[in-house]
N, C-alpha and C. Protein backbone atom coordinates (compact mmCIF):
# COMPACT_ATOMS: atom_id res chain seq x y z
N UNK A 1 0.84 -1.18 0.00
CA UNK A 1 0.00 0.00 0.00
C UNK A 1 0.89 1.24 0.00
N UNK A 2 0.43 1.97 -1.19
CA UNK A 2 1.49 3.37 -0.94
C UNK A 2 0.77 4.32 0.31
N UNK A 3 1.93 4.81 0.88
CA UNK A 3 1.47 5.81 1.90
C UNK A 3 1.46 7.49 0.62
N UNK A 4 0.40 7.99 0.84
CA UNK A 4 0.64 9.67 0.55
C UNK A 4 0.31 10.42 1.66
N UNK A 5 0.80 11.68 1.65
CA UNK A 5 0.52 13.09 2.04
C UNK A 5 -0.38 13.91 2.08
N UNK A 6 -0.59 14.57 2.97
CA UNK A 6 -1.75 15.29 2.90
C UNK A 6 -0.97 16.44 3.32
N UNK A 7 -1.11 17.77 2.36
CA UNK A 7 -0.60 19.20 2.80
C UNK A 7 -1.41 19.97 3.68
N UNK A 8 -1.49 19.97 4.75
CA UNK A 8 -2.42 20.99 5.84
C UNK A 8 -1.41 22.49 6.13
N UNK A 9 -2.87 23.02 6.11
CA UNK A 9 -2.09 24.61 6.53
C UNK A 9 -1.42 24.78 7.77
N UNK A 10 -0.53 25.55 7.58
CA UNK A 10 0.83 25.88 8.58
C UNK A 10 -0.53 26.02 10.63
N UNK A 11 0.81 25.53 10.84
CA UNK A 11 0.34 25.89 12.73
C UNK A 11 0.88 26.66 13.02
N UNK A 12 0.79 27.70 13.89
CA UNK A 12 1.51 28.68 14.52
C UNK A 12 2.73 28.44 14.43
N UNK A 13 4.07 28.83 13.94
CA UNK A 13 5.29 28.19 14.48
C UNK A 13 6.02 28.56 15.43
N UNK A 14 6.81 27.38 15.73
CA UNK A 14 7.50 27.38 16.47
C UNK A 14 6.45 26.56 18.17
N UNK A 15 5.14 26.10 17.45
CA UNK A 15 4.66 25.32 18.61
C UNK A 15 4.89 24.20 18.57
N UNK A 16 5.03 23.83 19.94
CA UNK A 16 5.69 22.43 20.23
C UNK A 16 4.06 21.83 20.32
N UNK A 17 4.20 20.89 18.82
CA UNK A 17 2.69 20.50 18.91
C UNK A 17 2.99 19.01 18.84
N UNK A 18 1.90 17.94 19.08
CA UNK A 18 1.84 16.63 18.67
C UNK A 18 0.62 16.30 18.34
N UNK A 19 0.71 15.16 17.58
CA UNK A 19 -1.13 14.97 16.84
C UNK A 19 -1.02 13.72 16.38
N UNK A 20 -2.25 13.24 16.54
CA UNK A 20 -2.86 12.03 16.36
C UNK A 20 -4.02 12.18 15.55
N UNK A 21 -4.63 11.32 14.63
CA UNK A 21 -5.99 10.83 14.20
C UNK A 21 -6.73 9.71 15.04
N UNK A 22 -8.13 10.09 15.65
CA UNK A 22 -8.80 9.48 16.13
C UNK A 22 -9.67 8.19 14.73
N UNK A 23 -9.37 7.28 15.26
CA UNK A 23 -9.81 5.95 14.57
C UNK A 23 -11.02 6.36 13.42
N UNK A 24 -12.13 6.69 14.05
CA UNK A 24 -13.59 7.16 13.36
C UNK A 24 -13.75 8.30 13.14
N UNK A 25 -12.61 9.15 12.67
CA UNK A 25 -12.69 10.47 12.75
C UNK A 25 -11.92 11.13 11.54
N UNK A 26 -11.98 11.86 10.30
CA UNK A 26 -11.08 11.85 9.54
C UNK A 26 -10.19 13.21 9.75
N UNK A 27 -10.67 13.33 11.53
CA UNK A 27 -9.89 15.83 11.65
C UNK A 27 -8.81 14.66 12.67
N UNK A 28 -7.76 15.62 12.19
CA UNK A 28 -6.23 15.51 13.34
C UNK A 28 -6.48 16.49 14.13
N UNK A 29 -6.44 15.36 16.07
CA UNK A 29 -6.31 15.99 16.54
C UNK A 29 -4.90 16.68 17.34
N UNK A 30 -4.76 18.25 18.11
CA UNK A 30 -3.11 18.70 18.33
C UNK A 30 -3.04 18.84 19.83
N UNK A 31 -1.84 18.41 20.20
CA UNK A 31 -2.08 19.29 21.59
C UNK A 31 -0.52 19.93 21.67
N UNK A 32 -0.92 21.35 22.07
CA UNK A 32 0.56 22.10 22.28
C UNK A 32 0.91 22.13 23.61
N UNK A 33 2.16 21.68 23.56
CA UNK A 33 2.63 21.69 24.90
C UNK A 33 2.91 23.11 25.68
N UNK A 34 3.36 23.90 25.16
CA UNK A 34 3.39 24.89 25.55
C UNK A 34 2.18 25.54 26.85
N UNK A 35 1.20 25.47 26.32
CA UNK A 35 0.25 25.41 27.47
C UNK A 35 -0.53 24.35 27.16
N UNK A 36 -2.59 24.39 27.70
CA UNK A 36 -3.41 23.61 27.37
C UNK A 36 -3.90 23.88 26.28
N UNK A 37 -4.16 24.45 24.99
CA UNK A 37 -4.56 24.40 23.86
C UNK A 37 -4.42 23.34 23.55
N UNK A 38 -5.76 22.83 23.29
CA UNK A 38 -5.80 21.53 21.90
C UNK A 38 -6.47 22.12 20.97
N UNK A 39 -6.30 21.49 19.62
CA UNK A 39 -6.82 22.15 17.92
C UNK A 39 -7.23 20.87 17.31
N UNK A 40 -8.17 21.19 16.41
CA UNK A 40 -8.13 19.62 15.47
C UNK A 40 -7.66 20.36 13.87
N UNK A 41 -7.46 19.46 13.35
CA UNK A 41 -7.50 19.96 11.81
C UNK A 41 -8.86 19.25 10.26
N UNK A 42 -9.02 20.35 10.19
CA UNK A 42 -10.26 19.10 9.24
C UNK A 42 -9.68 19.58 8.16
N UNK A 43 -8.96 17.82 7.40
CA UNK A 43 -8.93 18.22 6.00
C UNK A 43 -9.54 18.14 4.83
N UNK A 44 -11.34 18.34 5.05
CA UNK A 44 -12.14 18.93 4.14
C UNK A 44 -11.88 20.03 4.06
N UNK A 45 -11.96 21.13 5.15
CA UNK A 45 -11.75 22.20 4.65
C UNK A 45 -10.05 22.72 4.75
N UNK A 46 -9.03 22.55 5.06
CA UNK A 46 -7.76 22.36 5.41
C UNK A 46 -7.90 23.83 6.39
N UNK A 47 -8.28 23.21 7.65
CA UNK A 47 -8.36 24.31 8.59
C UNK A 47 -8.29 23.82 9.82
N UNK A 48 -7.56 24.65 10.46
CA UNK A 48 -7.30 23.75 12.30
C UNK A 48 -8.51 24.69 12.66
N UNK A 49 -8.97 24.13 13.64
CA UNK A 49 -10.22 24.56 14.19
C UNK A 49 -9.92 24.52 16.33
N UNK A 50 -9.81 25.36 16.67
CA UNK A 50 -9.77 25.70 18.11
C UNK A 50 -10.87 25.35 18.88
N UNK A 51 -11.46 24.61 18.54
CA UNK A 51 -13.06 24.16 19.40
C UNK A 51 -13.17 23.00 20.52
N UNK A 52 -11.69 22.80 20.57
CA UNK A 52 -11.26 21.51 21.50
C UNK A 52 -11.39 22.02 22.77
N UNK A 53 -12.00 21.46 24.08
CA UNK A 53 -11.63 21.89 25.43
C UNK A 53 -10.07 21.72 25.59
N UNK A 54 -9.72 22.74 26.48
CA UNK A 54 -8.22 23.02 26.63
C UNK A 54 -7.88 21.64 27.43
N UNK A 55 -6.62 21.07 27.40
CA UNK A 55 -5.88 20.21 28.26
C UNK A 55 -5.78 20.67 29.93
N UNK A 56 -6.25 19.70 30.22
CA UNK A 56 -6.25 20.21 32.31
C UNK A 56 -4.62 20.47 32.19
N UNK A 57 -3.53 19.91 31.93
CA UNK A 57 -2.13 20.01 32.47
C UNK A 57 -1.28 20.63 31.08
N UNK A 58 -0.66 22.11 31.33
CA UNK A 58 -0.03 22.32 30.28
C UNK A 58 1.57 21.36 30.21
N UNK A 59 1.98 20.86 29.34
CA UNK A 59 2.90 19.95 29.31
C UNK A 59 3.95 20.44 28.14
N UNK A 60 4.93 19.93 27.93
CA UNK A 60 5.75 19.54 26.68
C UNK A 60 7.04 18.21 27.33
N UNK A 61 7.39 17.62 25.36
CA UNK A 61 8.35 16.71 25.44
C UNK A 61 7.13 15.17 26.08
N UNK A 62 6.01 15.47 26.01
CA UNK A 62 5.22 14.22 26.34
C UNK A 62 4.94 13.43 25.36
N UNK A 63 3.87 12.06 25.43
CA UNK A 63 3.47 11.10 24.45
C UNK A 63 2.14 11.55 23.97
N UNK A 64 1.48 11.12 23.48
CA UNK A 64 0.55 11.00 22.84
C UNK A 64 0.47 9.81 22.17
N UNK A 65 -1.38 9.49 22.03
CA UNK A 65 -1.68 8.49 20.89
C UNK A 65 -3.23 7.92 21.17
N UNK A 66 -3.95 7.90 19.62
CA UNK A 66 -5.32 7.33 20.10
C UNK A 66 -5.79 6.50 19.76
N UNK A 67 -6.61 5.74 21.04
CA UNK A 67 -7.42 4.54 21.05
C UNK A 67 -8.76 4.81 20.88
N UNK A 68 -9.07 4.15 19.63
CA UNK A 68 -10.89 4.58 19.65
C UNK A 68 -10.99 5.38 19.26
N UNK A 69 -11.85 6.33 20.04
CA UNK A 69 -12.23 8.06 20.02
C UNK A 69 -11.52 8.36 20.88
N UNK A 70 -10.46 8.21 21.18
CA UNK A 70 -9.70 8.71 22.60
C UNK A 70 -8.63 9.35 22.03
N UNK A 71 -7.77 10.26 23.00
CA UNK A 71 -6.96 10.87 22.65
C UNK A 71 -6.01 11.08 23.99
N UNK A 72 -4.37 10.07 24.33
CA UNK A 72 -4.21 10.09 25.52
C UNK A 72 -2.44 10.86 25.26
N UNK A 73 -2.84 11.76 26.37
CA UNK A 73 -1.72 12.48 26.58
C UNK A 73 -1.09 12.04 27.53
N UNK A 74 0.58 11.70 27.69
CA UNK A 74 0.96 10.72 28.72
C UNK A 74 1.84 11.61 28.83
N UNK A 75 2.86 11.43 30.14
CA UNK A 75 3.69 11.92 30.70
C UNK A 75 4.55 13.01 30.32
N UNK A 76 5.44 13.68 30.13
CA UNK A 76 6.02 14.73 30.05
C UNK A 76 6.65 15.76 30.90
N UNK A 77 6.82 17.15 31.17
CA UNK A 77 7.82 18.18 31.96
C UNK A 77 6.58 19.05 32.01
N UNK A 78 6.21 19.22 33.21
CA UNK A 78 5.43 20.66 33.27
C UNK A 78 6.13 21.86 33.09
N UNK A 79 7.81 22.17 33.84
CA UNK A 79 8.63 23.30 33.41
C UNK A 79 10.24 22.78 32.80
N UNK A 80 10.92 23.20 32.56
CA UNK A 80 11.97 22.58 32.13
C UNK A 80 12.91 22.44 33.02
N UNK A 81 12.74 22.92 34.50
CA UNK A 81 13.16 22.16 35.22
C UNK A 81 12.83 21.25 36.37
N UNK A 82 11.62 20.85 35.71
CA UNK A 82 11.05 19.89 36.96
C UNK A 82 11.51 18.64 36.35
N UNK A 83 10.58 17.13 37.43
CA UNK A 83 11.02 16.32 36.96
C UNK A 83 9.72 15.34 36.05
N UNK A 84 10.44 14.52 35.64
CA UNK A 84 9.20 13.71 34.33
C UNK A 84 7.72 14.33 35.07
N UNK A 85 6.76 13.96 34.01
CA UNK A 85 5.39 13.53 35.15
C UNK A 85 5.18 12.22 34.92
N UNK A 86 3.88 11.78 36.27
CA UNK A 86 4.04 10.41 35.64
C UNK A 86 1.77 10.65 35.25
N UNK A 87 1.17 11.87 34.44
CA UNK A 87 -0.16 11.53 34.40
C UNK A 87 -0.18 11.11 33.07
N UNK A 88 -1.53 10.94 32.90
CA UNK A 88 -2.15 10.52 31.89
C UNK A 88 -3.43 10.93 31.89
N UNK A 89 -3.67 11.77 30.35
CA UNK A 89 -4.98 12.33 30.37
C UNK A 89 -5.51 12.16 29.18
N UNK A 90 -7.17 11.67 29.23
CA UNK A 90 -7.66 11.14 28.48
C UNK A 90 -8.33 12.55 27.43
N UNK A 91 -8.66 12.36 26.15
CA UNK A 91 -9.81 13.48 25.97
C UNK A 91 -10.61 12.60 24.44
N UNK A 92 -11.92 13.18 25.08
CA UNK A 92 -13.24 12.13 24.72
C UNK A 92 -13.59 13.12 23.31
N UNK A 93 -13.53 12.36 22.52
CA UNK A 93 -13.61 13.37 21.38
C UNK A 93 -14.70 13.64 20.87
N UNK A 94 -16.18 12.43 21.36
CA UNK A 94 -16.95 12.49 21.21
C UNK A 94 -17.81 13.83 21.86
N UNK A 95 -17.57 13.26 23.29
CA UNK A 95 -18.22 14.45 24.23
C UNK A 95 -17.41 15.81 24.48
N UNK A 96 -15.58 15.76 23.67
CA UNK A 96 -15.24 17.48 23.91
C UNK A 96 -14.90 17.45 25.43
N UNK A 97 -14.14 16.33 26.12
CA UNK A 97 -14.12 16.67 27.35
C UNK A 97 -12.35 15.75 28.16
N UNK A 98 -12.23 16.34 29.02
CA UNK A 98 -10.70 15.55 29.28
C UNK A 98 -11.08 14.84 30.33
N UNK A 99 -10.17 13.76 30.92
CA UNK A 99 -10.65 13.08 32.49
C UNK A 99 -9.47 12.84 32.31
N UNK A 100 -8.66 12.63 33.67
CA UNK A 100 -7.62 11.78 34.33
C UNK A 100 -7.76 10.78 34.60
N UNK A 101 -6.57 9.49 34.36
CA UNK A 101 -6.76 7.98 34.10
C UNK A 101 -5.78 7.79 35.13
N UNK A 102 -5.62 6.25 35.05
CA UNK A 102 -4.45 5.81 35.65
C UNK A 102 -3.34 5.99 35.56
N UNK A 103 -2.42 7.00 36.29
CA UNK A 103 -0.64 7.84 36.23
C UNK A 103 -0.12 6.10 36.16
N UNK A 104 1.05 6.67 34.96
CA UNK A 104 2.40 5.65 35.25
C UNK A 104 2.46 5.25 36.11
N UNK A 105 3.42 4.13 36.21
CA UNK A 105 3.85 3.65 37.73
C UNK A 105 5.43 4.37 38.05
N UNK A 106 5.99 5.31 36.87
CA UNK A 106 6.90 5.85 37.05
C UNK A 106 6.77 7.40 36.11
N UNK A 107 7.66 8.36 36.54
CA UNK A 107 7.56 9.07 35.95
C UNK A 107 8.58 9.65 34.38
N UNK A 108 7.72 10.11 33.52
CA UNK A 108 8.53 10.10 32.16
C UNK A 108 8.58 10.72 31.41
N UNK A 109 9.11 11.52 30.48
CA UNK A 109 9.10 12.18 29.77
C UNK A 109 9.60 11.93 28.36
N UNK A 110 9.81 12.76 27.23
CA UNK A 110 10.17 12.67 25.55
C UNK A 110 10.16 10.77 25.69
N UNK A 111 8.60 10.57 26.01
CA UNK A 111 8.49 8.96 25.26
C UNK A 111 7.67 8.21 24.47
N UNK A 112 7.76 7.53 23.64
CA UNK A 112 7.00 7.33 22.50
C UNK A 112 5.21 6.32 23.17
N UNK A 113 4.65 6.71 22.74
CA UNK A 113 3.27 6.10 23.44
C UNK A 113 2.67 5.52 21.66
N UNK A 114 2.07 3.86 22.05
CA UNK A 114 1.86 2.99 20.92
C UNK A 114 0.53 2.64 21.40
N UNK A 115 -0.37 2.15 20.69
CA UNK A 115 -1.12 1.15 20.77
C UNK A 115 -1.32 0.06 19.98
N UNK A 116 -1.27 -1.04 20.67
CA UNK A 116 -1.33 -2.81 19.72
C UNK A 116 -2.52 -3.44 20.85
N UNK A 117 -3.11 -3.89 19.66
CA UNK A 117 -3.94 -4.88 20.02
C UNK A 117 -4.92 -4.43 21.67
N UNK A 118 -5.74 -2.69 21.34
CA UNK A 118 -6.68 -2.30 21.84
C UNK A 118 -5.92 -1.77 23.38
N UNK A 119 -4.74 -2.26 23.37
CA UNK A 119 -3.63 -1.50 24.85
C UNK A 119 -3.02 -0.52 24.53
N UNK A 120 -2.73 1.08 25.51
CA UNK A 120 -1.68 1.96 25.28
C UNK A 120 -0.48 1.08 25.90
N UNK A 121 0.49 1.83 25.32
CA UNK A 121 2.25 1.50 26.00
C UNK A 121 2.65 2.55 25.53
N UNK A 122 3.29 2.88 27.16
CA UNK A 122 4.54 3.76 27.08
C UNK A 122 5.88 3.47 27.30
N UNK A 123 6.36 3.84 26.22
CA UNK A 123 8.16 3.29 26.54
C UNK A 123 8.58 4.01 26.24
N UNK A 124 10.23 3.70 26.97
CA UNK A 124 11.41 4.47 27.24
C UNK A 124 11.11 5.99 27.82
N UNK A 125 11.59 7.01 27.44
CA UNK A 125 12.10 8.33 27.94
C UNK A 125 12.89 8.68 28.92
N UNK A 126 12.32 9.60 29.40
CA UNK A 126 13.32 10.16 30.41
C UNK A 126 13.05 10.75 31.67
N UNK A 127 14.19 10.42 32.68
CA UNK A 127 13.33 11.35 33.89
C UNK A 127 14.87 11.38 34.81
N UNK A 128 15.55 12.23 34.54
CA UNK A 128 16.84 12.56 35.02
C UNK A 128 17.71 11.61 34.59
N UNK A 129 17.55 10.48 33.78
CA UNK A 129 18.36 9.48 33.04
C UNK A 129 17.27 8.88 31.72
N UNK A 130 18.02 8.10 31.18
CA UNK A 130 17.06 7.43 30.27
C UNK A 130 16.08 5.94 30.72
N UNK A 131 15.64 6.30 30.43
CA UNK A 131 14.45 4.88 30.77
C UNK A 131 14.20 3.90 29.62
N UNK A 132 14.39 2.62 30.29
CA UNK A 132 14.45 1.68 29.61
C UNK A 132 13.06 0.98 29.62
N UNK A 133 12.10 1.43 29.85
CA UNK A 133 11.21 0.05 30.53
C UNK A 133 9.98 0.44 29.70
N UNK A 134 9.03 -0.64 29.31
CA UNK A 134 7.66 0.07 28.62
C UNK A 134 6.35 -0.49 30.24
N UNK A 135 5.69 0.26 30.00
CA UNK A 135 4.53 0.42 30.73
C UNK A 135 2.98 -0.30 29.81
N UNK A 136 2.26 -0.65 30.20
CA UNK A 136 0.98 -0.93 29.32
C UNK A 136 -0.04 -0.38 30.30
């Protein structure tokens, strides 16, 4: 299967953004770390759209990735000099709304978040050293 591209209009730059597509959904959704702003993008009309409830925890250097209609923001640096976090926050894309889930069992930051076979995992990053370990 060839992969193509899709050209979407520019984001603010210089935001530290990350984004996912929700499963049943064809808008990307963003979340900037910088503060709580989340955006989606719909590329019918190639337009990010600001209509997302804001993120409870402003973050950067965190995971992301979605299950379902879900959209889970995992661990990361609240300032650049604190240490990892260890939350996890859900946002319901259906209902437009965030909830807090079950925190890591450790805390982490810049780490890649997957889903296989209907489970999140978080692995590796960082939290004053590198981390070796994945989480489910």
């Amino acid at each position: 299967m060839a992969i193509s591209w899709l050209h979407a209009e520019r984001v603010a730059p210089g935001a530290n953004i990350a984004s996912v597509s929700p499963r049943h959904s064809s808008d990307t959704s963003s979340v900037d770390g910088r503060d709580t702003r989340a955006i989606r993008y719909n590329p019918d009309t190639d337009q990010w759209i600001s209509d997302v409830a804001p993120c409870p925890t402003g973050r950067y250097s965190f995971g992301v990735a979605a299950l379902d209609d879900h959209l889970y923001v995992v661990g990361g640096f609240e300032n650049r000099s604190g240490p990892g976090l260890d939350l996890v926050e859900c946002y319901d894309v259906q209902r437009n709304e965030w909830t807090s889930v079950a925190p890591m069992s450790s805390c982490r930051a810049s780490l890649s978040v997957s889903v296989l076979d209907g489970c999140l995992y978080a692995v590796g990053g960082f939290n004053e050293s590198a981390l070796n370990a994945v989480e489910r």
